[in-house]
N, C-alpha and C. Protein backbone atom coordinates (compact mmCIF):
# COMPACT_ATOMS: atom_id res chain seq x y z
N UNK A 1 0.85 -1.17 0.00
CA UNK A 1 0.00 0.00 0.00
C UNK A 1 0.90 1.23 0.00
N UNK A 2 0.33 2.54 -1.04
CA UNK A 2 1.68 3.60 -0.84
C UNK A 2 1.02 4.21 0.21
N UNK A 3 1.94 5.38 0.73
CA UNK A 3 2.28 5.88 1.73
C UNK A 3 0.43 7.05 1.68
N UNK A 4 0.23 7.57 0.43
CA UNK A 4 -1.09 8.22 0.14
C UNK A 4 -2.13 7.60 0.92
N UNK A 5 -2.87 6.55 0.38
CA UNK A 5 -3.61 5.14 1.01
C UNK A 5 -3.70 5.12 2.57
N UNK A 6 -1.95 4.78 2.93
CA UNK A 6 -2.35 4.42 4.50
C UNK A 6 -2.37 5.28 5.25
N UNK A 7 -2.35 6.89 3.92
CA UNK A 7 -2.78 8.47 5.08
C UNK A 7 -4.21 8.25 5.31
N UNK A 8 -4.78 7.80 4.42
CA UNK A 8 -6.58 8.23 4.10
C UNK A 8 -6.87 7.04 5.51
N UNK A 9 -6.17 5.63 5.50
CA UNK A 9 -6.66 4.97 6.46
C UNK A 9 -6.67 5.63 7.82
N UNK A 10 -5.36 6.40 8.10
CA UNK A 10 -5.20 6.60 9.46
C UNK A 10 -5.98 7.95 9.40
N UNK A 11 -6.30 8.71 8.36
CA UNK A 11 -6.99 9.95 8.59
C UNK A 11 -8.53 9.24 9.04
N UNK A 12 -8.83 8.17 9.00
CA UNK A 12 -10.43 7.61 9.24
C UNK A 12 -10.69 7.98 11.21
N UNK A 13 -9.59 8.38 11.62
CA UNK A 13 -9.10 8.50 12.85
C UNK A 13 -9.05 9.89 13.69
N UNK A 14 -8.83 10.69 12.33
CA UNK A 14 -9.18 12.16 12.81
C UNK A 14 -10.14 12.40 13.45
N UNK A 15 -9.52 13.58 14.20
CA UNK A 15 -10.74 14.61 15.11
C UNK A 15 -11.75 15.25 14.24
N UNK A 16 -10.90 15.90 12.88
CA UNK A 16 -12.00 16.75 11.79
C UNK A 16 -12.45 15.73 11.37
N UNK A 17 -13.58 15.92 11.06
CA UNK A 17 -14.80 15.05 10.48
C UNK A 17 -14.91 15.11 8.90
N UNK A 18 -14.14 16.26 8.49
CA UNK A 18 -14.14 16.72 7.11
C UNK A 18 -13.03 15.75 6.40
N UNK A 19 -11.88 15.39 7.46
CA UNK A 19 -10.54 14.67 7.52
C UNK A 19 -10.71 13.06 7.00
N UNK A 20 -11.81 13.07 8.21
CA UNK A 20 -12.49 11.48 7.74
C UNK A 20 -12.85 11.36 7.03
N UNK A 21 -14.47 12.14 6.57
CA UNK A 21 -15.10 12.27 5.49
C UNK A 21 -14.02 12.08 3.58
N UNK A 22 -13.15 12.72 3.78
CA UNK A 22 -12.30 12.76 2.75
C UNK A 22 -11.80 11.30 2.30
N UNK A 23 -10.90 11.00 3.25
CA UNK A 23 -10.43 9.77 3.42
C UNK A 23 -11.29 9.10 3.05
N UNK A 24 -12.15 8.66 3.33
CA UNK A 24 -13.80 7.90 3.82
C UNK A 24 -13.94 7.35 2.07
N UNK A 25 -13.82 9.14 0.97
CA UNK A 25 -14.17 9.07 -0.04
C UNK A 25 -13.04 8.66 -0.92
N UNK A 26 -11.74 9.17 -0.63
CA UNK A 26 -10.64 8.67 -1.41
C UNK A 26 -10.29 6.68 -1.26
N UNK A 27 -10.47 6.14 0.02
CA UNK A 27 -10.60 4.94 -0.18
C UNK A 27 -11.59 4.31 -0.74
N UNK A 28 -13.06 4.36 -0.59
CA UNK A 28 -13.98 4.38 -1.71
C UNK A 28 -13.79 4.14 -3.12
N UNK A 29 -12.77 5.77 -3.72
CA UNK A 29 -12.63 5.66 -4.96
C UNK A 29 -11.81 4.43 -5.63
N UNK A 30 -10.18 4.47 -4.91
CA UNK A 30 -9.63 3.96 -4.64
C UNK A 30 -9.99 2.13 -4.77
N UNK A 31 -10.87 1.72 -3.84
CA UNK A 31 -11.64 0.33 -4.21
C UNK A 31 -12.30 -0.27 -5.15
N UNK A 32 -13.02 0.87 -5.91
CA UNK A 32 -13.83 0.75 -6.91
C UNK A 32 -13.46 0.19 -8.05
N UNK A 33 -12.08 -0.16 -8.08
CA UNK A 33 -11.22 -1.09 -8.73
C UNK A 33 -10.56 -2.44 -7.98
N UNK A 34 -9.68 -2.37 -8.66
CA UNK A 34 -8.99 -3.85 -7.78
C UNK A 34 -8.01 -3.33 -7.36
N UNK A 35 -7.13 -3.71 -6.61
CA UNK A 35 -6.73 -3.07 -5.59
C UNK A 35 -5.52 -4.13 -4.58
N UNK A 36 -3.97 -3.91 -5.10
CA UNK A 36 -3.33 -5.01 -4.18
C UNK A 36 -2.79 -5.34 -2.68
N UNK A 37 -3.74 -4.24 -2.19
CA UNK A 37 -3.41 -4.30 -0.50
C UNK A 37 -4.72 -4.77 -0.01
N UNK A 38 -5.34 -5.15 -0.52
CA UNK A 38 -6.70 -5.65 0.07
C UNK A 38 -6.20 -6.33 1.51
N UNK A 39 -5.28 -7.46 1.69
CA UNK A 39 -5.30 -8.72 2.65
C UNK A 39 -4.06 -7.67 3.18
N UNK A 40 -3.44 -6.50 3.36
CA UNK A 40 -2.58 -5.53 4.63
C UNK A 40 -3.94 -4.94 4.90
N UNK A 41 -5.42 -4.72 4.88
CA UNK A 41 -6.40 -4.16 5.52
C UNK A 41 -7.11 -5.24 5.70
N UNK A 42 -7.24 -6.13 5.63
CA UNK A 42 -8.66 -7.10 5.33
C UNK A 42 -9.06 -7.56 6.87
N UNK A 43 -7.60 -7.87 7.85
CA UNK A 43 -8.31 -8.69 9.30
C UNK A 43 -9.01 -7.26 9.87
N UNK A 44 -8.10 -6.38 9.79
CA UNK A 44 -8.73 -4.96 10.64
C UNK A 44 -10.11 -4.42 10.22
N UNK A 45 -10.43 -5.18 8.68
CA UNK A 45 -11.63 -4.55 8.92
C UNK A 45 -12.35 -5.51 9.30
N UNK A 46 -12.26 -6.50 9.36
CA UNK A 46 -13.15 -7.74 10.09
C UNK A 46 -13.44 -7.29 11.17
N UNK A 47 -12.27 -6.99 12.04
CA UNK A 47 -12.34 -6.51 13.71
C UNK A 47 -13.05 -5.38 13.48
N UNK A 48 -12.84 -4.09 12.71
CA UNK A 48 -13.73 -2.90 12.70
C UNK A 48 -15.15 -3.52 13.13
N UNK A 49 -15.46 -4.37 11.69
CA UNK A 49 -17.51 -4.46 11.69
C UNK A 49 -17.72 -4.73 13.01
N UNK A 50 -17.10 -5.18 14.27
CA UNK A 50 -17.55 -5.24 15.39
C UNK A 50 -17.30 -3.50 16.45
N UNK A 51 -16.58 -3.25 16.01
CA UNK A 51 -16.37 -1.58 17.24
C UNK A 51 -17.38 -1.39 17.68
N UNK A 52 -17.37 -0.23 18.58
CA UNK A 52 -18.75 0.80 19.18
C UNK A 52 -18.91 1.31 18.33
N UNK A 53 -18.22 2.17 17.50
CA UNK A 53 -18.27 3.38 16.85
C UNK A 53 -19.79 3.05 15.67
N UNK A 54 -20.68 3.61 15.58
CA UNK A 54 -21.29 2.73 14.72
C UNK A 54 -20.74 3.24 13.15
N UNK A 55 -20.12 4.41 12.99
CA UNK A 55 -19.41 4.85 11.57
C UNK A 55 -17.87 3.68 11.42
N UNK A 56 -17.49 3.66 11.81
CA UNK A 56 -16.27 2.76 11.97
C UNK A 56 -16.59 1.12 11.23
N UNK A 57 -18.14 0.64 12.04
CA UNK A 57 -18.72 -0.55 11.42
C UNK A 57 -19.09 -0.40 9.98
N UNK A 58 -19.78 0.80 9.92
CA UNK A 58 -20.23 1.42 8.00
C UNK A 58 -19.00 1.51 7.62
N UNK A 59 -18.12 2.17 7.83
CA UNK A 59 -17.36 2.10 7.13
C UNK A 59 -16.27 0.88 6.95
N UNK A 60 -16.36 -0.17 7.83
CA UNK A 60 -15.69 -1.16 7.08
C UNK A 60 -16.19 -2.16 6.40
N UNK A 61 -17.56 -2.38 6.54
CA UNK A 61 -18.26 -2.97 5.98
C UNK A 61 -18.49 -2.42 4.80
N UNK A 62 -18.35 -1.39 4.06
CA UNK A 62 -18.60 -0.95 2.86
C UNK A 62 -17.14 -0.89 1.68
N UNK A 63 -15.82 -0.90 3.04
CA UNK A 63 -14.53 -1.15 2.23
C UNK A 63 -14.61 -2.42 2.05
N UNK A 64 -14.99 -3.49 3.03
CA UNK A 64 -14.75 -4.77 2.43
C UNK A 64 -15.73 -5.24 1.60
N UNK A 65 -17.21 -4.86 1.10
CA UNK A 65 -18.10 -4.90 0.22
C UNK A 65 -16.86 -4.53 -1.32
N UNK A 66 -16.56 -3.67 -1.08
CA UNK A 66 -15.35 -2.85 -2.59
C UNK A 66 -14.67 -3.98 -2.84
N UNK A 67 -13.82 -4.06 -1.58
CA UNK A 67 -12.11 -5.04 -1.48
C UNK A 67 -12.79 -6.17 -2.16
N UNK A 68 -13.74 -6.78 -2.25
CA UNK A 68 -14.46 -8.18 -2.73
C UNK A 68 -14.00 -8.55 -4.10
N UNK A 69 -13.60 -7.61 -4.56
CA UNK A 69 -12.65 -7.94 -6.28
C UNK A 69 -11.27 -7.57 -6.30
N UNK A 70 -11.02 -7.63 -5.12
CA UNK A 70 -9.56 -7.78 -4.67
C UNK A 70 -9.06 -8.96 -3.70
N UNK A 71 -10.30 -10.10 -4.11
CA UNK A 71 -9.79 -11.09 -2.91
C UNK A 71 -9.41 -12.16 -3.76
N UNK A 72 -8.52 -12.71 -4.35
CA UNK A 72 -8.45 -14.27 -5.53
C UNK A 72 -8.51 -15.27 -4.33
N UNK A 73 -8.47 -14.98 -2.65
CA UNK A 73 -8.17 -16.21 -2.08
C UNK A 73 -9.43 -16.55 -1.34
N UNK A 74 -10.78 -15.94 -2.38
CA UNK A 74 -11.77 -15.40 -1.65
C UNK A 74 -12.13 -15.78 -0.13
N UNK A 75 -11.88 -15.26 0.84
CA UNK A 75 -12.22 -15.19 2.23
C UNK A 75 -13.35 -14.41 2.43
N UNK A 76 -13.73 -13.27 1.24
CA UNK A 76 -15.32 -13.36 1.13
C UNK A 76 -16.16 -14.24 1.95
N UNK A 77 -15.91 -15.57 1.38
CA UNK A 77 -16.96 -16.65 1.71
C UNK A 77 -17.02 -16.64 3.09
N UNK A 78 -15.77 -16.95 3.40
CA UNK A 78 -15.90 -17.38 5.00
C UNK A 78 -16.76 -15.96 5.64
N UNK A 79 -16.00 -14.46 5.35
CA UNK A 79 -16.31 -13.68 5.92
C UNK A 79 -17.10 -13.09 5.63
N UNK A 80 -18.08 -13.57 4.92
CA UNK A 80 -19.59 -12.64 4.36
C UNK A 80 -20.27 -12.51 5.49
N UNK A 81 -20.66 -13.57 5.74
CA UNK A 81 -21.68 -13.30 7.55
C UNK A 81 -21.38 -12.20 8.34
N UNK A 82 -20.13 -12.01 8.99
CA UNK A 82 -19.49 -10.47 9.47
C UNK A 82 -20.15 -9.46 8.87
N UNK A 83 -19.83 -9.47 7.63
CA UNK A 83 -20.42 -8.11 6.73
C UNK A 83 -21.87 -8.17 6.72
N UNK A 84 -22.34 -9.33 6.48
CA UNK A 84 -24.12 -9.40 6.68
C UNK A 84 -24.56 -9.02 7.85
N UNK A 85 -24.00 -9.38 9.15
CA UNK A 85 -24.99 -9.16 10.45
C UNK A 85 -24.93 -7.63 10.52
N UNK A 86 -23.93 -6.89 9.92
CA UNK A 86 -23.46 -5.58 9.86
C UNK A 86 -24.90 -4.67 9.24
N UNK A 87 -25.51 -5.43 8.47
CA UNK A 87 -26.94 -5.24 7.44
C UNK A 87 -28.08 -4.98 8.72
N UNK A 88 -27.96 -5.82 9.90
CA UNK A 88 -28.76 -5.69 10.75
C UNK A 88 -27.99 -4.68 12.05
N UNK A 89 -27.57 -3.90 11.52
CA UNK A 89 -26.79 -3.19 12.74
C UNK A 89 -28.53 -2.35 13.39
N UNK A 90 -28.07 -2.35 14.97
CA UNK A 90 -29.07 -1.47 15.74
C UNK A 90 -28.90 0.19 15.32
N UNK A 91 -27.86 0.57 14.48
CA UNK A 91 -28.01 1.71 13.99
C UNK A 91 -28.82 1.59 12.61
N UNK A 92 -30.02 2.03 12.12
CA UNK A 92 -30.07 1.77 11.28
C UNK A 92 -29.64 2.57 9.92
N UNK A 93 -29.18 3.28 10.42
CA UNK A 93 -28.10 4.01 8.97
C UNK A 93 -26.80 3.30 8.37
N UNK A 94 -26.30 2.74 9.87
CA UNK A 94 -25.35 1.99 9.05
C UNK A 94 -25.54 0.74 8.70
N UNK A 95 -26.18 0.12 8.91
CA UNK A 95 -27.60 -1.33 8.54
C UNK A 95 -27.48 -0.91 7.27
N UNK A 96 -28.54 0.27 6.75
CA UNK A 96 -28.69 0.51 5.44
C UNK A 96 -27.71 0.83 4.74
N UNK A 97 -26.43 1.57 5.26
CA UNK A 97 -25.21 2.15 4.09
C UNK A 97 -24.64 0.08 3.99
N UNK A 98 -24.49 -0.57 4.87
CA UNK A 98 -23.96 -1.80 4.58
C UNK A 98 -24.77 -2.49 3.33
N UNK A 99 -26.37 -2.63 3.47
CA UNK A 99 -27.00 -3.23 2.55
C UNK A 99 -27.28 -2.79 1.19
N UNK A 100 -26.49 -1.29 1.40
CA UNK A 100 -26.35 -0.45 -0.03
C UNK A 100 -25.41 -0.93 -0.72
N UNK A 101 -24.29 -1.64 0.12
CA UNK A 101 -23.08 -1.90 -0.95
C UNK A 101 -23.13 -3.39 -0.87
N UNK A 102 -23.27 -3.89 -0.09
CA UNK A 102 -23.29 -5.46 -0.30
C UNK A 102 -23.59 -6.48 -1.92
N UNK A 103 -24.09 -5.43 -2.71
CA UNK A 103 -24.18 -5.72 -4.10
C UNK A 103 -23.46 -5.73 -4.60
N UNK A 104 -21.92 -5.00 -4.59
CA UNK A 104 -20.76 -5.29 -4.68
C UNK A 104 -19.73 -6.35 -5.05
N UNK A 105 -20.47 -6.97 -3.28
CA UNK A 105 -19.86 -8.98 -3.22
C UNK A 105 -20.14 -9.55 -4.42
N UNK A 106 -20.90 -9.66 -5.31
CA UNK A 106 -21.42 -9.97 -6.06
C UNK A 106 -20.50 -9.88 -7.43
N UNK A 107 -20.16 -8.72 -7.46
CA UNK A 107 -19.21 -8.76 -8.69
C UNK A 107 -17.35 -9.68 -8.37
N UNK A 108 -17.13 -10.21 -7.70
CA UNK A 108 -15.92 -10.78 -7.62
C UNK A 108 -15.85 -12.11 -7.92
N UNK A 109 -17.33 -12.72 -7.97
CA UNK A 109 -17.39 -13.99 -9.64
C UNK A 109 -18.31 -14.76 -9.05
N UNK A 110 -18.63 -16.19 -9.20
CA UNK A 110 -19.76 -16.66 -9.78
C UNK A 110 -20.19 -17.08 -8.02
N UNK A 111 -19.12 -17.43 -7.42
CA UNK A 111 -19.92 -17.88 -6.01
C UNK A 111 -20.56 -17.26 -5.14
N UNK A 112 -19.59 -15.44 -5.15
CA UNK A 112 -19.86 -14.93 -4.53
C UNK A 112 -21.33 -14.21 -4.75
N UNK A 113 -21.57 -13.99 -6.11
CA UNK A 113 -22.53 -13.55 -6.69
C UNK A 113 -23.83 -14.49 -6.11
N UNK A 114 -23.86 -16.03 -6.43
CA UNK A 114 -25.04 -16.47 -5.52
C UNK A 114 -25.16 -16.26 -4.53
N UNK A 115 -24.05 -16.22 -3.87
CA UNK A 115 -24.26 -15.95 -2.13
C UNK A 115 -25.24 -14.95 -1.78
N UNK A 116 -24.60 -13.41 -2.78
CA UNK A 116 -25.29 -12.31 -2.36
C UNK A 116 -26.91 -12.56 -2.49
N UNK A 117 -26.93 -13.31 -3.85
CA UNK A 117 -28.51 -13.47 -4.58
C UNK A 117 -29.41 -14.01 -3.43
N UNK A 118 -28.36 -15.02 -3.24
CA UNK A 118 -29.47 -15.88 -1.62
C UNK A 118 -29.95 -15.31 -0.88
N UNK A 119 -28.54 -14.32 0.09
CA UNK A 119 -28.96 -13.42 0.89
C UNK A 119 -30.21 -12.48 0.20
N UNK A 120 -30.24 -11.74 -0.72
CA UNK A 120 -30.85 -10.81 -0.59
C UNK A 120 -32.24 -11.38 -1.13
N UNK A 121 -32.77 -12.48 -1.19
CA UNK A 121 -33.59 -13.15 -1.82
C UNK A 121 -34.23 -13.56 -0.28
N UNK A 122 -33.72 -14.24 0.84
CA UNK A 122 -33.95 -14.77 2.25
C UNK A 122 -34.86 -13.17 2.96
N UNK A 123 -33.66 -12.44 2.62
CA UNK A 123 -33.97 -11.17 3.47
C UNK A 123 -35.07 -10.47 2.73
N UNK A 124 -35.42 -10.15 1.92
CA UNK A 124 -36.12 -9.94 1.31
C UNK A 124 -37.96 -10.44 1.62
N UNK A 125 -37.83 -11.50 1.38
CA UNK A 125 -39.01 -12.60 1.83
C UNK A 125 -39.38 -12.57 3.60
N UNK A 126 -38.25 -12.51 4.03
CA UNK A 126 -38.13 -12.78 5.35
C UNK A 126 -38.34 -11.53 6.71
N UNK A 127 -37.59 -10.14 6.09
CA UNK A 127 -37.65 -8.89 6.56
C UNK A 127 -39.07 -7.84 7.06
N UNK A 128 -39.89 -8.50 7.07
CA UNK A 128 -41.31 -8.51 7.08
C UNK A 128 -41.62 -7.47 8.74
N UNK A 129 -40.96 -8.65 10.07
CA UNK A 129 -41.33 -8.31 11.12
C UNK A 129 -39.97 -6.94 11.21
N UNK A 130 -39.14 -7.03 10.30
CA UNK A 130 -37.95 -6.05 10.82
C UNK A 130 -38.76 -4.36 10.65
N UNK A 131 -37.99 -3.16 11.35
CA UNK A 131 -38.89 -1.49 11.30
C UNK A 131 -37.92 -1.45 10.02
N UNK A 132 -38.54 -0.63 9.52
CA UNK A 132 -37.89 -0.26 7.87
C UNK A 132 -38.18 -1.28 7.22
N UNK A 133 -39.13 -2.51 7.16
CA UNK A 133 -38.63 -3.07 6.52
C UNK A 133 -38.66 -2.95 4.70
N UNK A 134 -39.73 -1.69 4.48
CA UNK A 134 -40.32 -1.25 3.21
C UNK A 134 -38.72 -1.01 2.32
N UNK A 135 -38.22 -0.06 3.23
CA UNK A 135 -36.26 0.85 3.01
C UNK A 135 -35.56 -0.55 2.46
N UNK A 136 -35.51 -1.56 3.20
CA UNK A 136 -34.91 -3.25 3.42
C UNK A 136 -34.97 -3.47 2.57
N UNK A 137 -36.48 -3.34 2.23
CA UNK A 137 -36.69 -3.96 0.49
C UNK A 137 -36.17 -3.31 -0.58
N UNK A 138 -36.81 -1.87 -0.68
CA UNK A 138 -36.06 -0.96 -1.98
C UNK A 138 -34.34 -1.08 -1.82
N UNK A 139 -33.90 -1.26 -0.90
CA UNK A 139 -31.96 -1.11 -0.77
C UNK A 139 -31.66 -2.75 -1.82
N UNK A 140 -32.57 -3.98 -1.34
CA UNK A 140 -32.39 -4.87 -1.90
C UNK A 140 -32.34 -4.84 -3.76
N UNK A 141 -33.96 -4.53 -3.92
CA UNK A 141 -34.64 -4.40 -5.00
C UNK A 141 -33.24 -3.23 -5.88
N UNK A 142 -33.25 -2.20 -5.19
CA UNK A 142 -32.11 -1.09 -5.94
C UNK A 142 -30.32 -2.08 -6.33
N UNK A 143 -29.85 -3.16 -4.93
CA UNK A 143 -28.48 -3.53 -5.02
C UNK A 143 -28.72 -4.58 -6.14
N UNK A 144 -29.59 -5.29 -7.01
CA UNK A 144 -30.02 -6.29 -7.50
C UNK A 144 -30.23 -5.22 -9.15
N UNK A 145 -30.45 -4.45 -9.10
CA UNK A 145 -30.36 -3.49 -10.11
C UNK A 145 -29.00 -2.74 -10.40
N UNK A 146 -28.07 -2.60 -9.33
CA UNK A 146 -26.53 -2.38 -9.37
C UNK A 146 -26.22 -3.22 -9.77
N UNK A 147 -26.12 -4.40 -9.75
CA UNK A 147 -25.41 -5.45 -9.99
C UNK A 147 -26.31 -6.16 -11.04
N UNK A 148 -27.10 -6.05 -11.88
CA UNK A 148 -27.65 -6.57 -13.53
C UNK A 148 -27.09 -5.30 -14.49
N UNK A 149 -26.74 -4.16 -14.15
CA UNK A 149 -26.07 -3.08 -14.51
C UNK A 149 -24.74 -3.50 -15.16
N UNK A 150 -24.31 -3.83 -13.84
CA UNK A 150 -22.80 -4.07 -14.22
C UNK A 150 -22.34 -5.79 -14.91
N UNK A 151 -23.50 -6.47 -14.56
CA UNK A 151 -22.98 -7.78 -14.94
C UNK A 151 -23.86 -8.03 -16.35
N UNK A 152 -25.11 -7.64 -16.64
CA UNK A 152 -25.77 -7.99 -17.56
C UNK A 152 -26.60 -9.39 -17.54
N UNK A 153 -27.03 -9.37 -16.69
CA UNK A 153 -27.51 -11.35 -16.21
C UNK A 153 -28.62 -10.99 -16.09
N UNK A 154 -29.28 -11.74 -17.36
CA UNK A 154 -30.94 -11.66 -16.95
C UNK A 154 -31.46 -12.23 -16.03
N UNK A 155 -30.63 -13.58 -15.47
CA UNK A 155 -31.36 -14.16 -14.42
C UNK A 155 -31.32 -13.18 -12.58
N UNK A 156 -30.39 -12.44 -13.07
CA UNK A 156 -30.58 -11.18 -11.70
C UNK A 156 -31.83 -10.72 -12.09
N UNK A 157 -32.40 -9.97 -13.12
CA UNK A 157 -33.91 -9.24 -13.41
C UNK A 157 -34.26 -10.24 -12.76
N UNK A 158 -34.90 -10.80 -13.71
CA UNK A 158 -35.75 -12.20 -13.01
C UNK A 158 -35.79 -12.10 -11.71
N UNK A 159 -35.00 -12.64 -11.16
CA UNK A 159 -35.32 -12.68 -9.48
C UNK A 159 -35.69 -11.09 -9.04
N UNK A 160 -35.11 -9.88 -9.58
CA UNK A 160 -35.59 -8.74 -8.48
C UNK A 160 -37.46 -8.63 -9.18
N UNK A 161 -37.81 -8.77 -10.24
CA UNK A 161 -39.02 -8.98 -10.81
C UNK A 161 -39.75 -9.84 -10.19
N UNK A 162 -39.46 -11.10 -9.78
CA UNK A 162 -40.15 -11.93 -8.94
C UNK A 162 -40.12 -11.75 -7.79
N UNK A 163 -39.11 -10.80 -6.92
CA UNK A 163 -39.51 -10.56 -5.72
C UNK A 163 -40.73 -9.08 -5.88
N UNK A 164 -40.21 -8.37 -6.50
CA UNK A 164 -40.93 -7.21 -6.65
C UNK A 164 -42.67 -7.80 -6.54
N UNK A 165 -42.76 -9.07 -7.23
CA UNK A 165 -43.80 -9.54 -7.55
C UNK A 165 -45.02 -9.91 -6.56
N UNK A 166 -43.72 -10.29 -5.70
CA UNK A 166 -44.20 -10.72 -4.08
C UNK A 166 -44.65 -9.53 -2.76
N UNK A 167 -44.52 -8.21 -3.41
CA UNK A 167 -45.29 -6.93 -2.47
C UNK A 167 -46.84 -6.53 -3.08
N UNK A 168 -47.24 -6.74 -1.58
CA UNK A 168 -48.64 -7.01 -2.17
C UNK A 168 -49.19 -4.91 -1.85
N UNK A 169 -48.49 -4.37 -1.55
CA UNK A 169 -48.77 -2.85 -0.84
C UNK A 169 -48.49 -2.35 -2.37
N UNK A 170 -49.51 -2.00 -3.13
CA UNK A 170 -49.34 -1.40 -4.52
C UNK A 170 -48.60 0.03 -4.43
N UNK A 171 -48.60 0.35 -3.76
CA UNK A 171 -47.63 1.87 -3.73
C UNK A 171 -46.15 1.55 -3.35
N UNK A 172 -45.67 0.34 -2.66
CA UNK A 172 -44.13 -0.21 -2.86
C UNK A 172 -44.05 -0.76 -3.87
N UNK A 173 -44.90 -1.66 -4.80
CA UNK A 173 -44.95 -2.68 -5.55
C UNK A 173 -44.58 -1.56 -6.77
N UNK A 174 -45.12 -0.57 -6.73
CA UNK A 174 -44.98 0.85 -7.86
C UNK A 174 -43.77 1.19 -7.64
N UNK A 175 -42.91 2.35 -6.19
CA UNK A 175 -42.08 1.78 -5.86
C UNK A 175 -41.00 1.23 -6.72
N UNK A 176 -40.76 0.07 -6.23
CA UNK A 176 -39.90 -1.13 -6.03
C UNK A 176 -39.73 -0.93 -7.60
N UNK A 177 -41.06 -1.31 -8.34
CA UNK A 177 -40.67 -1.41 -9.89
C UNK A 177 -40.13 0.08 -10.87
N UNK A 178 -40.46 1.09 -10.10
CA UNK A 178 -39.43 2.13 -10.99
C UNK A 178 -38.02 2.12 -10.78
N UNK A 179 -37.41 1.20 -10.39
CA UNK A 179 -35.85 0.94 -10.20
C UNK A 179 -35.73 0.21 -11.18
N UNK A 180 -36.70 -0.74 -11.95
CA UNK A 180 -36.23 -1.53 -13.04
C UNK A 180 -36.92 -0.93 -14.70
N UNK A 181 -37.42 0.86 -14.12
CA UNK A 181 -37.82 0.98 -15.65
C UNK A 181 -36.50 1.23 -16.32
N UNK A 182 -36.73 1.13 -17.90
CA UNK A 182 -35.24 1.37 -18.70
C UNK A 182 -35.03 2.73 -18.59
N UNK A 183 -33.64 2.52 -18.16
CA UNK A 183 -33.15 4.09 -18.15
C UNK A 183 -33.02 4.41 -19.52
């Protein structure tokens, strides 16, 4: 990692908020590719998704959502759950910034991609008794539309169409389906 990089990490640490914020966005950018320091950050952010801090948890849960096409030795697998329970954080902002990127996992190839599909297919169906769970759905319905974007797989439509299919509240069901009109 150059010396730039492991400023933005340790700036995540600053007092200015503007300091973080920056950082926050330059590693972001930074990920949005592939990236060969993934595994010199990868245990720390494992340990992050657990902190108090509840920004500290968003934010590592959303670098290792990125890092996910920077893993060939994928530990993804093992460590998806970490990043998932992160989806149910008691904050629910960072709950939702996690389940915003978790569509991500998805692009680093064919296993990881079902994994996500499962998950967000379980949760989806299942998220019913959770508060937000309307938000739960559109973050799903929207990450399932990130990721047929970038991959081109009709069988992703399909499934966000067939879940869409499954809200019976016609004003989400309306909703839900203007994420899949053609842009």
């Amino acid at each position: 990692m150059n010396s730039t990089t492991q400023n933005y990490f340790n700036n995540l640490q600053a007092e200015d908020k503007d300091l973080q914020y920056e950082a926050f966005n330059q590693i972001i950018n930074a990920t949005n590719k592939q990236v060969d320091w993934a595994y010199e950050v990868w245990e720390q952010l494992i340990a992050d998704l657990k902190d108090s801090n509840n920004h500290t948890r968003s934010r590592a849960a959303q670098f290792l959502c990125n890092l996910a096409k920077s893993d060939p030795e994928k530990r993804m697998m093992k460590d998806f759950s970490a990043v998932w329970e992160v989806s149910f954080d008691k904050k629910f902002v960072t709950a939702r910034h996690t389940l915003q990127s978790i569509w991500k996992i998805g692009l680093a190839g064919e296993e990881q991609k079902n994994m996500v599909l499962n998950q967000f297919v379980d949760r989806y169906i299942n998220c019913l008794p959770e508060k937000n769970y309307t938000l739960i759905r559109f973050d799903i319905i929207q990450g399932l539309r990130n990721l047929y974007d970038a991959m081109k797989n009709e069988a992703i439509k399909e499934i966000a169409l067939e879940l869409i299919g499954k809200e019976e509240d016609p004003k989400y069901k309306k909703k839900f389906s203007s994420v899949w009109k053609e842009k």
